[in-house]
N, C-alpha and C. Protein backbone atom coordinates (compact mmCIF):
# COMPACT_ATOMS: atom_id res chain seq x y z
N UNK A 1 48.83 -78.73 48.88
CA UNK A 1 49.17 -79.43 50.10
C UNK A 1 49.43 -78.45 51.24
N UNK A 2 50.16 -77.25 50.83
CA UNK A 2 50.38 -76.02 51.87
C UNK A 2 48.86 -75.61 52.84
N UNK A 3 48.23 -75.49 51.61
CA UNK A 3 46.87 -74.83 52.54
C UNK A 3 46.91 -75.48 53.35
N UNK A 4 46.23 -77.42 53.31
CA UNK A 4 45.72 -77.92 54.22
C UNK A 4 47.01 -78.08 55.26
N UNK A 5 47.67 -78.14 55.48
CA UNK A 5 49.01 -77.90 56.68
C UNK A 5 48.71 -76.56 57.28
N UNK A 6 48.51 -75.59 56.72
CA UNK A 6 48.39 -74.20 57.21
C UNK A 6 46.85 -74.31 57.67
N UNK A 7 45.98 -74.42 57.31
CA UNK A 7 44.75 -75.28 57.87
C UNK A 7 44.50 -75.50 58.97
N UNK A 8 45.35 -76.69 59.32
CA UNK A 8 45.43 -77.68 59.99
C UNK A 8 46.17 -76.87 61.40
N UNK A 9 46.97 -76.34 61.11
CA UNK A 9 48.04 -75.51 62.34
C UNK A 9 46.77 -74.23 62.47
N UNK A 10 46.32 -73.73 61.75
CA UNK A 10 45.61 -72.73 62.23
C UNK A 10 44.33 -73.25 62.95
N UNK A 11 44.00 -74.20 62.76
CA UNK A 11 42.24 -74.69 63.48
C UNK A 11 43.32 -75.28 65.16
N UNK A 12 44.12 -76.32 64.57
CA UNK A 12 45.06 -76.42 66.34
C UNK A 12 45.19 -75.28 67.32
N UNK A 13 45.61 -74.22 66.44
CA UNK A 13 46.23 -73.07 67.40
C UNK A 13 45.07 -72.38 67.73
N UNK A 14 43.86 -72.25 67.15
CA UNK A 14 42.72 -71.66 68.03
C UNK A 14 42.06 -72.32 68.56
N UNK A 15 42.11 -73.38 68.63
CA UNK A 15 40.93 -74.38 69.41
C UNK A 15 42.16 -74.69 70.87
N UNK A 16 43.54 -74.73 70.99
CA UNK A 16 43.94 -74.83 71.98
C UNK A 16 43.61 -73.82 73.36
N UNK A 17 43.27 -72.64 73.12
CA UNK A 17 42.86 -71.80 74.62
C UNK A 17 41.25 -72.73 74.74
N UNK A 18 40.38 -73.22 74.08
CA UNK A 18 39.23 -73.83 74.84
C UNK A 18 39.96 -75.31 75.26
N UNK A 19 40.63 -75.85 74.62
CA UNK A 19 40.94 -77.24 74.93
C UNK A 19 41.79 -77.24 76.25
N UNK A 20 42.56 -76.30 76.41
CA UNK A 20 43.14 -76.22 78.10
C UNK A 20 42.38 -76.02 79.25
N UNK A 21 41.55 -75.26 78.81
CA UNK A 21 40.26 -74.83 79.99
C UNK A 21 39.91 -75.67 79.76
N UNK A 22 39.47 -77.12 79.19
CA UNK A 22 38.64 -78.05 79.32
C UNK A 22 39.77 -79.34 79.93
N UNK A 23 41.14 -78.82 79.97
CA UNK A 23 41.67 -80.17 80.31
C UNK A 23 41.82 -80.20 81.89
N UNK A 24 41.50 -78.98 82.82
CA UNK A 24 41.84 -78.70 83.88
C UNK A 24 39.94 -78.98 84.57
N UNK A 25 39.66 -80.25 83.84
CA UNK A 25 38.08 -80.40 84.49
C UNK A 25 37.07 -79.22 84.59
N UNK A 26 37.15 -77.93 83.72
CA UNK A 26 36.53 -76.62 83.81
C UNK A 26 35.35 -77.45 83.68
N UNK A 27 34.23 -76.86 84.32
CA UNK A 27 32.48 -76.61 84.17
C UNK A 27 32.23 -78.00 83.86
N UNK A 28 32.75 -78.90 84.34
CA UNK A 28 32.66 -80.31 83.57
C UNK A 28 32.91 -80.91 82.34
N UNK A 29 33.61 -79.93 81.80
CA UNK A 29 34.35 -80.28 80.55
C UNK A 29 33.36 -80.20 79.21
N UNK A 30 32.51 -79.38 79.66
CA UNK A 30 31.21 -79.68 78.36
C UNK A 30 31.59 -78.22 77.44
N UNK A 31 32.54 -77.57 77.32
CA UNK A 31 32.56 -76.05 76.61
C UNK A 31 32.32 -76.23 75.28
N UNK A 32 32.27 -75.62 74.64
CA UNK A 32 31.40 -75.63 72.94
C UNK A 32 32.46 -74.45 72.63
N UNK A 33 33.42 -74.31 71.58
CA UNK A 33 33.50 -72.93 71.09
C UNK A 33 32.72 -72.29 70.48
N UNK A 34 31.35 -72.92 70.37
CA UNK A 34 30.68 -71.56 69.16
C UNK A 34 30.46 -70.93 71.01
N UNK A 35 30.22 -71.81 72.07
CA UNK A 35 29.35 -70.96 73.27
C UNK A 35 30.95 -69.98 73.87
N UNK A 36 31.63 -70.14 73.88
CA UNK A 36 32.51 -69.13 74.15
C UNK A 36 32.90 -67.99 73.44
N UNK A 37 32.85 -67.70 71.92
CA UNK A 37 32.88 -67.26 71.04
C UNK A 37 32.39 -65.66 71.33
N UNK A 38 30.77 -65.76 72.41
CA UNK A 38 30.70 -64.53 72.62
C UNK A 38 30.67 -63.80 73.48
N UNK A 39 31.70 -64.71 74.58
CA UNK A 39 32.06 -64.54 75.87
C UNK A 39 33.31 -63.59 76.30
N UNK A 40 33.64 -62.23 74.77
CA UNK A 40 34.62 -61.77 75.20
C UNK A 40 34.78 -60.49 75.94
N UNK A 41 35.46 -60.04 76.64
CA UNK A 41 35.15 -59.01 77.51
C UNK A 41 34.65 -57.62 76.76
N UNK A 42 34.17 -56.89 77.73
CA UNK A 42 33.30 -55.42 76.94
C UNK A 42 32.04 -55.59 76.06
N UNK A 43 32.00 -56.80 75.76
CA UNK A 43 30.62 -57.43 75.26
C UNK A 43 29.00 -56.67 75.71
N UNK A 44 29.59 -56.43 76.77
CA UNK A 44 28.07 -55.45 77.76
C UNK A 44 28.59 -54.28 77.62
N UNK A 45 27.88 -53.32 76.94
CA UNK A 45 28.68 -52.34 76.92
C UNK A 45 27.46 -51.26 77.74
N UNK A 46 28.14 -50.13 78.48
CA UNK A 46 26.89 -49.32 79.80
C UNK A 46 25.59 -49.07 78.63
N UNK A 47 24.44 -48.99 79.41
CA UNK A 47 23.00 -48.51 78.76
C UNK A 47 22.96 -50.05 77.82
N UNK A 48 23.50 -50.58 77.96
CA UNK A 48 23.24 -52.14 76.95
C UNK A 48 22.63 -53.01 77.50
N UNK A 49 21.87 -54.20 77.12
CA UNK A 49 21.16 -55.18 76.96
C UNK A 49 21.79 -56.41 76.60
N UNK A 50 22.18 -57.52 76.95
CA UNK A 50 22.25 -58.58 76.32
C UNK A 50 21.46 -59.85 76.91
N UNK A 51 21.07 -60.33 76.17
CA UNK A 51 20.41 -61.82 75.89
C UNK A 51 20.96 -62.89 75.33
N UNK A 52 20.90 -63.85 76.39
CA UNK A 52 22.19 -64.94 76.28
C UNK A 52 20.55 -66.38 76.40
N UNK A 53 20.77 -67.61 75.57
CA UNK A 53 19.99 -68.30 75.93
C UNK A 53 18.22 -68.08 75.18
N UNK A 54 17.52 -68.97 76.41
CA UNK A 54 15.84 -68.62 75.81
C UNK A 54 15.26 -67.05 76.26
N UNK A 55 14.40 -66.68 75.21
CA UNK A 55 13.79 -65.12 75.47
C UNK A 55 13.14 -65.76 77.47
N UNK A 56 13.16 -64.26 78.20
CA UNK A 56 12.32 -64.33 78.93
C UNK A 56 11.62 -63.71 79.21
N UNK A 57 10.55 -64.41 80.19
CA UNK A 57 9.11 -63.87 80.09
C UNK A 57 9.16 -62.30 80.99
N UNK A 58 8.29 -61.31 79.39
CA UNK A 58 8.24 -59.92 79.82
C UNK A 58 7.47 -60.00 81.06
N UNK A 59 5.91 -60.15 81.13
CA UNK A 59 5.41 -60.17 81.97
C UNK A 59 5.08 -60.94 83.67
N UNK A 60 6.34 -61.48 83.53
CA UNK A 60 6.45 -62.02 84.79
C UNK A 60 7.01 -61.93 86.01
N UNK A 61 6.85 -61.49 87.06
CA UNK A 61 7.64 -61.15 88.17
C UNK A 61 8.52 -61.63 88.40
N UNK A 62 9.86 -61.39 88.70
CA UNK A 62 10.65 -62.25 89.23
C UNK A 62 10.61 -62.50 90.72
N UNK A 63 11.34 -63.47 91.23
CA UNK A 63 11.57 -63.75 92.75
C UNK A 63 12.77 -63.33 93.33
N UNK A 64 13.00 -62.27 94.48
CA UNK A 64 13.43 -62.63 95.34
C UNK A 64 14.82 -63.28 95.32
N UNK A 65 15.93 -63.53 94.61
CA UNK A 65 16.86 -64.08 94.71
C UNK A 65 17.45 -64.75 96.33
N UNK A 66 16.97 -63.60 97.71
CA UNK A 66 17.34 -64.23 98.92
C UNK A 66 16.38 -65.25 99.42
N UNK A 67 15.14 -64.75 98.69
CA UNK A 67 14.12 -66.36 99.36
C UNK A 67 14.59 -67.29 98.96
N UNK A 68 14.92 -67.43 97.18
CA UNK A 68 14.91 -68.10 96.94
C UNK A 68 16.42 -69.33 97.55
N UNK A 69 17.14 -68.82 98.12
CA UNK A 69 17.98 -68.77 98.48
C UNK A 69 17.87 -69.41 100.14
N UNK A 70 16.89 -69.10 100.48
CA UNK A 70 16.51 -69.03 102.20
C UNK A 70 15.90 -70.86 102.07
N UNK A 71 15.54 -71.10 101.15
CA UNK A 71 14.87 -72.54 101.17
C UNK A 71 15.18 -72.90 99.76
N UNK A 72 16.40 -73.43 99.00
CA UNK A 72 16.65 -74.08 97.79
C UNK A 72 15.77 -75.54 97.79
N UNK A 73 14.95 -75.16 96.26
CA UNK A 73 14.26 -76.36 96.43
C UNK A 73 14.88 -77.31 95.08
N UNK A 74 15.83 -78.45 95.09
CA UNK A 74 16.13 -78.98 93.87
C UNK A 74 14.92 -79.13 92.83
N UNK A 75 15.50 -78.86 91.93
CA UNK A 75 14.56 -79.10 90.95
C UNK A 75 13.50 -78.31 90.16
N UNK A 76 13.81 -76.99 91.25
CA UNK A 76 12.68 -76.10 91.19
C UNK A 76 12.74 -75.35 89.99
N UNK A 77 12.17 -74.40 89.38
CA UNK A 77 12.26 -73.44 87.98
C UNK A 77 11.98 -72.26 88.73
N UNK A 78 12.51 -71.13 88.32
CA UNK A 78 12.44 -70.06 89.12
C UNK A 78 12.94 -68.79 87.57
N UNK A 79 12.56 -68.00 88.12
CA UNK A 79 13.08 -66.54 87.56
C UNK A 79 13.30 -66.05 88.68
N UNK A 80 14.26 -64.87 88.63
CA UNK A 80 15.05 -64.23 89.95
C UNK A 80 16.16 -63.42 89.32
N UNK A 81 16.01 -61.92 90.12
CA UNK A 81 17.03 -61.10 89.46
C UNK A 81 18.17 -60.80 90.50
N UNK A 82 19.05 -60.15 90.34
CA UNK A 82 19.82 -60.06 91.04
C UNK A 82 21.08 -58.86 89.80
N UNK A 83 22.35 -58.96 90.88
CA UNK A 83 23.28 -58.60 90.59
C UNK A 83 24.70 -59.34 90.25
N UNK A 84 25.24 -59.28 89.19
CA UNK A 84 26.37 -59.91 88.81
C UNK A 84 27.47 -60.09 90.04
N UNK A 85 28.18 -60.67 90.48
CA UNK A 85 29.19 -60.15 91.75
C UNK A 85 30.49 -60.51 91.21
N UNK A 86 30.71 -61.77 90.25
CA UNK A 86 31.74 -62.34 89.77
C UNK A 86 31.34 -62.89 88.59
N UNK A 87 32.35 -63.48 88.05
CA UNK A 87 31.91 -64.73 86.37
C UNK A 87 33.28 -65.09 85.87
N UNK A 88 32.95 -66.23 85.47
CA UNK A 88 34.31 -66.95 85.46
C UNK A 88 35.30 -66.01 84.46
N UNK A 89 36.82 -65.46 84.73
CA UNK A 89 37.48 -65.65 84.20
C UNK A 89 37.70 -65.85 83.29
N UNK A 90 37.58 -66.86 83.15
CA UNK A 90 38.56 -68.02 81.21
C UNK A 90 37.65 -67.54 80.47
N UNK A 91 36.26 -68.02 80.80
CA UNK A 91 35.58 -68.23 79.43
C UNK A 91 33.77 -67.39 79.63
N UNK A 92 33.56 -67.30 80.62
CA UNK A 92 32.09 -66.72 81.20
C UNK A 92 31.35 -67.80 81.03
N UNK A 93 31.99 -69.10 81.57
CA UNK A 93 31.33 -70.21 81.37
C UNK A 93 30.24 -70.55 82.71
N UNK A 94 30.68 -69.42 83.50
CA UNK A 94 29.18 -69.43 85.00
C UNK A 94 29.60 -67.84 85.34
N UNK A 95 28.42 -67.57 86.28
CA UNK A 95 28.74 -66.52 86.92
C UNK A 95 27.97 -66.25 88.55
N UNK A 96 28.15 -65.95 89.27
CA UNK A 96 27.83 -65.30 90.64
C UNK A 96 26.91 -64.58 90.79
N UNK A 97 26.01 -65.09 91.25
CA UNK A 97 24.38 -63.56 91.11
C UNK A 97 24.53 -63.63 92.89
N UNK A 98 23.69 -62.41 93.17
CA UNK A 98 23.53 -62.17 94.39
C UNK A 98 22.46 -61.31 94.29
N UNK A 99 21.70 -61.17 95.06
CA UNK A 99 20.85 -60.23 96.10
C UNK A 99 21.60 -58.88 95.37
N UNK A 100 20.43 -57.68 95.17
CA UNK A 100 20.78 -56.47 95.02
C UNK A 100 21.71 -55.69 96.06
N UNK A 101 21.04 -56.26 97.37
CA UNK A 101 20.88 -55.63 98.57
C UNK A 101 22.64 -56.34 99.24
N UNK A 102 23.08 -57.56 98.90
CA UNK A 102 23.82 -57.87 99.34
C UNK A 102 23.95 -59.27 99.90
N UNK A 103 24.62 -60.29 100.27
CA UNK A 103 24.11 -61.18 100.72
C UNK A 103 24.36 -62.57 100.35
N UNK A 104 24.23 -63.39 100.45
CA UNK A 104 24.93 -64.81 100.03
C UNK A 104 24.37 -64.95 98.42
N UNK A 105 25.08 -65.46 97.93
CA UNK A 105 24.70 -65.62 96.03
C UNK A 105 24.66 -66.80 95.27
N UNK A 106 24.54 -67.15 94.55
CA UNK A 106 24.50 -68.45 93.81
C UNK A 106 25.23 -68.48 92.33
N UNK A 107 26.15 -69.68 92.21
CA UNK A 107 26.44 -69.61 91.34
C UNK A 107 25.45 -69.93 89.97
N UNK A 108 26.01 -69.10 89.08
CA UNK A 108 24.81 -69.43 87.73
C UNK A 108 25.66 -70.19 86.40
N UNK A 109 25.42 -71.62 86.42
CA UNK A 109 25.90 -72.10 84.96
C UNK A 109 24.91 -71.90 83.82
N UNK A 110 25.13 -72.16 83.01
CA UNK A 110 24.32 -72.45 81.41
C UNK A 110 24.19 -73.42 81.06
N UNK A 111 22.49 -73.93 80.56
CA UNK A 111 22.14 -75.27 80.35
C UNK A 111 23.01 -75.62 79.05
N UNK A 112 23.24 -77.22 79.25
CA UNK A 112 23.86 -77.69 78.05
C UNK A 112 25.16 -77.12 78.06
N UNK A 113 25.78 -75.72 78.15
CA UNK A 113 26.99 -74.97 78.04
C UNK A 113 26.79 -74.66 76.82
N UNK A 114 25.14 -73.91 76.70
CA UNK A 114 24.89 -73.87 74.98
C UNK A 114 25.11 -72.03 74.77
N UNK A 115 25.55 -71.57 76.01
CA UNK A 115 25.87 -70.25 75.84
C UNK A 115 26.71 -69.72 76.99
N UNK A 116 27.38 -68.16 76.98
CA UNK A 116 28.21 -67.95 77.98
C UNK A 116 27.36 -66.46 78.48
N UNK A 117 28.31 -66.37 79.18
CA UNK A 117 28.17 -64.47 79.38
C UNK A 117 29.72 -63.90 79.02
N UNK A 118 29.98 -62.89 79.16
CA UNK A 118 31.00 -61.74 79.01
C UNK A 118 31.81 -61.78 80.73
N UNK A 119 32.84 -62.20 79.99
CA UNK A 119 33.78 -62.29 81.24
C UNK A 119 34.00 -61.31 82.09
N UNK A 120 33.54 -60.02 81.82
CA UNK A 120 33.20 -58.75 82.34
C UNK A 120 32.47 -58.40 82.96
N UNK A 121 31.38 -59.64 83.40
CA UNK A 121 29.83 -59.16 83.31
C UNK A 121 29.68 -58.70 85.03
N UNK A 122 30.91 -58.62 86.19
CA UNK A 122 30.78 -58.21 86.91
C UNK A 122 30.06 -57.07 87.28
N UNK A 123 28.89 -56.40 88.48
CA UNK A 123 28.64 -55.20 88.41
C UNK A 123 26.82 -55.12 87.49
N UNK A 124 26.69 -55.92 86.59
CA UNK A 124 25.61 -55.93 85.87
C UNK A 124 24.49 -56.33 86.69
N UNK A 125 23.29 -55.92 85.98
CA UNK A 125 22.05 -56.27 86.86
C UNK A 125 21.72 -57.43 85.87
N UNK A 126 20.94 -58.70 86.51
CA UNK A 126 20.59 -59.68 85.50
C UNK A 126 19.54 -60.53 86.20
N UNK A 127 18.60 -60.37 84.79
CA UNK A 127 17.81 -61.64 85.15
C UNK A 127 17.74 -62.91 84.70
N UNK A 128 17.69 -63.93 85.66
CA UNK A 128 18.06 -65.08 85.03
C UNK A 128 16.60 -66.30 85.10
N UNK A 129 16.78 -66.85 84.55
CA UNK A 129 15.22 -68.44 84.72
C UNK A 129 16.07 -69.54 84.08
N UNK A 130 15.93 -70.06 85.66
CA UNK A 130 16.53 -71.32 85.15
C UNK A 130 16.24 -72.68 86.36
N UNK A 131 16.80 -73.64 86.32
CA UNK A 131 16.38 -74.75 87.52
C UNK A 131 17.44 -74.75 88.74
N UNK A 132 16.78 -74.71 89.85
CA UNK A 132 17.91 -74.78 91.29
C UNK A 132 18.53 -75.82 91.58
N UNK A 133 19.58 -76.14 91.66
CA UNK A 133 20.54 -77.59 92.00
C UNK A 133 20.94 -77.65 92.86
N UNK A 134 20.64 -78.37 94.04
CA UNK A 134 21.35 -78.48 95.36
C UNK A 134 22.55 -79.80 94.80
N UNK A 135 23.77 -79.53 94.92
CA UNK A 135 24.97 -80.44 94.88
C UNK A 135 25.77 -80.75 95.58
N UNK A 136 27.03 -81.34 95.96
CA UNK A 136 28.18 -81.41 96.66
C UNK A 136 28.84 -81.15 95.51
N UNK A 137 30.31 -80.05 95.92
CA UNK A 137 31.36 -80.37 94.93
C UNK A 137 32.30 -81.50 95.48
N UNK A 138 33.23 -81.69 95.07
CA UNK A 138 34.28 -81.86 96.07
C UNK A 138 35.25 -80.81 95.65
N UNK A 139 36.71 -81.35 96.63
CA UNK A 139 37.84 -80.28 96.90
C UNK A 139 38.14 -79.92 95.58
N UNK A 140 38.35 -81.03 94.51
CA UNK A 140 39.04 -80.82 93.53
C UNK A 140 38.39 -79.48 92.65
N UNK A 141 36.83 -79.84 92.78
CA UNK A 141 35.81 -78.98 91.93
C UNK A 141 35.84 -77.72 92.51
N UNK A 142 35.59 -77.52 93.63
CA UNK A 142 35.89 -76.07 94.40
C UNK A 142 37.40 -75.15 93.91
N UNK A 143 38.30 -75.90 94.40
CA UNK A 143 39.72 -75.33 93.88
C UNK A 143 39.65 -75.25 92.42
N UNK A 144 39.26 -75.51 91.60
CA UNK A 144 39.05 -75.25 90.11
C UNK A 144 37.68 -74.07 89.67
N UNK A 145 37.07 -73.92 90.66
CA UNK A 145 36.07 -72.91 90.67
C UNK A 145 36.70 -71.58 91.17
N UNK A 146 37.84 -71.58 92.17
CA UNK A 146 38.41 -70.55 92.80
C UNK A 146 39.57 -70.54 91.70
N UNK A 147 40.20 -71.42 90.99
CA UNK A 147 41.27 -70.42 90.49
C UNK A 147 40.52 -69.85 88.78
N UNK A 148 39.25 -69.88 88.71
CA UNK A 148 38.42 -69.07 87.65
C UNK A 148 37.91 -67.86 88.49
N UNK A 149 38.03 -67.69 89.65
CA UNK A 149 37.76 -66.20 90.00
C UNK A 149 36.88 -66.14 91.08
N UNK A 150 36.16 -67.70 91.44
CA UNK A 150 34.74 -67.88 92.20
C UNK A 150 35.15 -67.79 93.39
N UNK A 151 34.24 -67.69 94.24
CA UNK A 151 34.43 -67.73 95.76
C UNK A 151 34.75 -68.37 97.01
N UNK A 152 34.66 -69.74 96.42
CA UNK A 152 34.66 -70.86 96.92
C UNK A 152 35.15 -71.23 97.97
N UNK A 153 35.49 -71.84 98.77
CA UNK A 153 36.50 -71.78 100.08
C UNK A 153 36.96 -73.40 99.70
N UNK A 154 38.27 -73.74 100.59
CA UNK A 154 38.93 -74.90 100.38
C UNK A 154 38.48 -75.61 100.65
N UNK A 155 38.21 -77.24 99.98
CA UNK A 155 37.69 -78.38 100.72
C UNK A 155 36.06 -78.62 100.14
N UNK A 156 35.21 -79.96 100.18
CA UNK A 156 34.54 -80.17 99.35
C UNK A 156 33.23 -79.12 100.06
N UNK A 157 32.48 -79.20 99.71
CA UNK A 157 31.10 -78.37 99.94
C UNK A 157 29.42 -78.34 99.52
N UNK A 158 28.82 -77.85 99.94
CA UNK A 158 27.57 -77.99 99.26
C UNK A 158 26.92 -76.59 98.69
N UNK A 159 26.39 -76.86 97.53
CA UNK A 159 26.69 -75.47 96.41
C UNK A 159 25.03 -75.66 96.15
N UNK A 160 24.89 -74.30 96.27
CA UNK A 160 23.31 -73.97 95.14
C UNK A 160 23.47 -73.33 94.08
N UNK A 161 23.17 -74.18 93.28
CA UNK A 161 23.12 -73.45 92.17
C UNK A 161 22.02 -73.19 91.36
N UNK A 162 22.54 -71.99 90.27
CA UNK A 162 21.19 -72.14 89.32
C UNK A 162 21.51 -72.56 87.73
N UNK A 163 20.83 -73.27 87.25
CA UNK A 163 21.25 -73.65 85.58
C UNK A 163 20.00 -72.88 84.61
N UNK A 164 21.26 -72.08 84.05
CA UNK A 164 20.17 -70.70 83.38
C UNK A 164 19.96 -71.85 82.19
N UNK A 165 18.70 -71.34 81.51
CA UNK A 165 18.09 -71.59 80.37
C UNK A 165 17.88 -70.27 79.80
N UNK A 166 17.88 -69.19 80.40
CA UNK A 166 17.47 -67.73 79.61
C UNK A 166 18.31 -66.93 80.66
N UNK A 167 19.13 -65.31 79.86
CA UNK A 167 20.04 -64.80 80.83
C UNK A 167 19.86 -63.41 80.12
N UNK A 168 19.07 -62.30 80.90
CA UNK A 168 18.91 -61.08 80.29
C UNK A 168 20.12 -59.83 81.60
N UNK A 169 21.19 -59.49 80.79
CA UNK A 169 21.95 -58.51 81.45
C UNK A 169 21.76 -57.51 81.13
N UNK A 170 22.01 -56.19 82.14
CA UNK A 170 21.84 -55.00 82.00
C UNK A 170 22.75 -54.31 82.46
N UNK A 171 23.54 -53.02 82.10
CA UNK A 171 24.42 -51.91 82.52
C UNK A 171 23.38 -50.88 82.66
């Protein structure tokens, strides 16, 4: 009878740090612990590689992250590299790409929330392919994006985003 009590308190007590981040409306509440699991910091370690998501395509150019950026088309599929600038906090449940060069950025979630990045992953070069989302947040969603680390400014807004399906980082 001990085990399953000891069990039981041990599966509670680790599943409570994802269940709080999910009670405060995080990422829409969709987190997975296996997808956080390998979201812990130092995960990228310098001269490293990681691959988060679907393989992507070797031979294909990427775009432009500021064009793409200059005319968001919903719906669109894109590859586009850029630079890490931020990533959430809690869990590396999104992160902030930008322009190499500098420049307005987009936030990057994960399809499904079937994977994360490394809460660290600030500073990294990354390429990402995934679909562009023109949205509104509102206030509530913004202020819950800023106290994970994002940029957001007060009050509701209109957000581009990108929803990775494949996420190749580099140090």
């Amino acid at each position: 009878m001990y085990p399953y009590v000891f069990a039981s308190l041990l599966l509670v007590t680790l599943a409570t740090p994802a269940l709080a981040h999910d009670e405060k409306d995080s990422c829409d509440g969709k987190h997975s612990a296996a997808a956080a699991a390998p979201s812990a910091p130092g995960a990228l370690k310098p001269g490293g590689v990681l691959v988060r998501g679907e393989a992507l395509p070797k031979n294909r150019a990427a775009l432009p992250l500021s064009a793409v950026l200059s005319k968001p088309e919903d719906g669109k599929k894109v590859l586009v590299e850029g630079v890490v600038r931020r990533a959430c906090s809690q869990m590396g449940c999104w992160m902030e790409l930008a322009p190499a060069e500098g420049g307005p950025g987009v936030r990057v979630t994960f399809k499904d929330y079937g994977f994360f990045v490394p809460t660290d992953s600030a500073g990294a070069k990354a390429r990402v392919q995934g679909t562009i989302q023109v949205a509104q947040l509102s206030a509530a969603q913004a202020e819950h994006l800023r106290g994970e680390g994002g940029s957001m400014t007060a009050g509701a807004q209109r957000e581009v985003r990108l929803v990775a399906t494949g996420v190749e980082l580099r140090r």
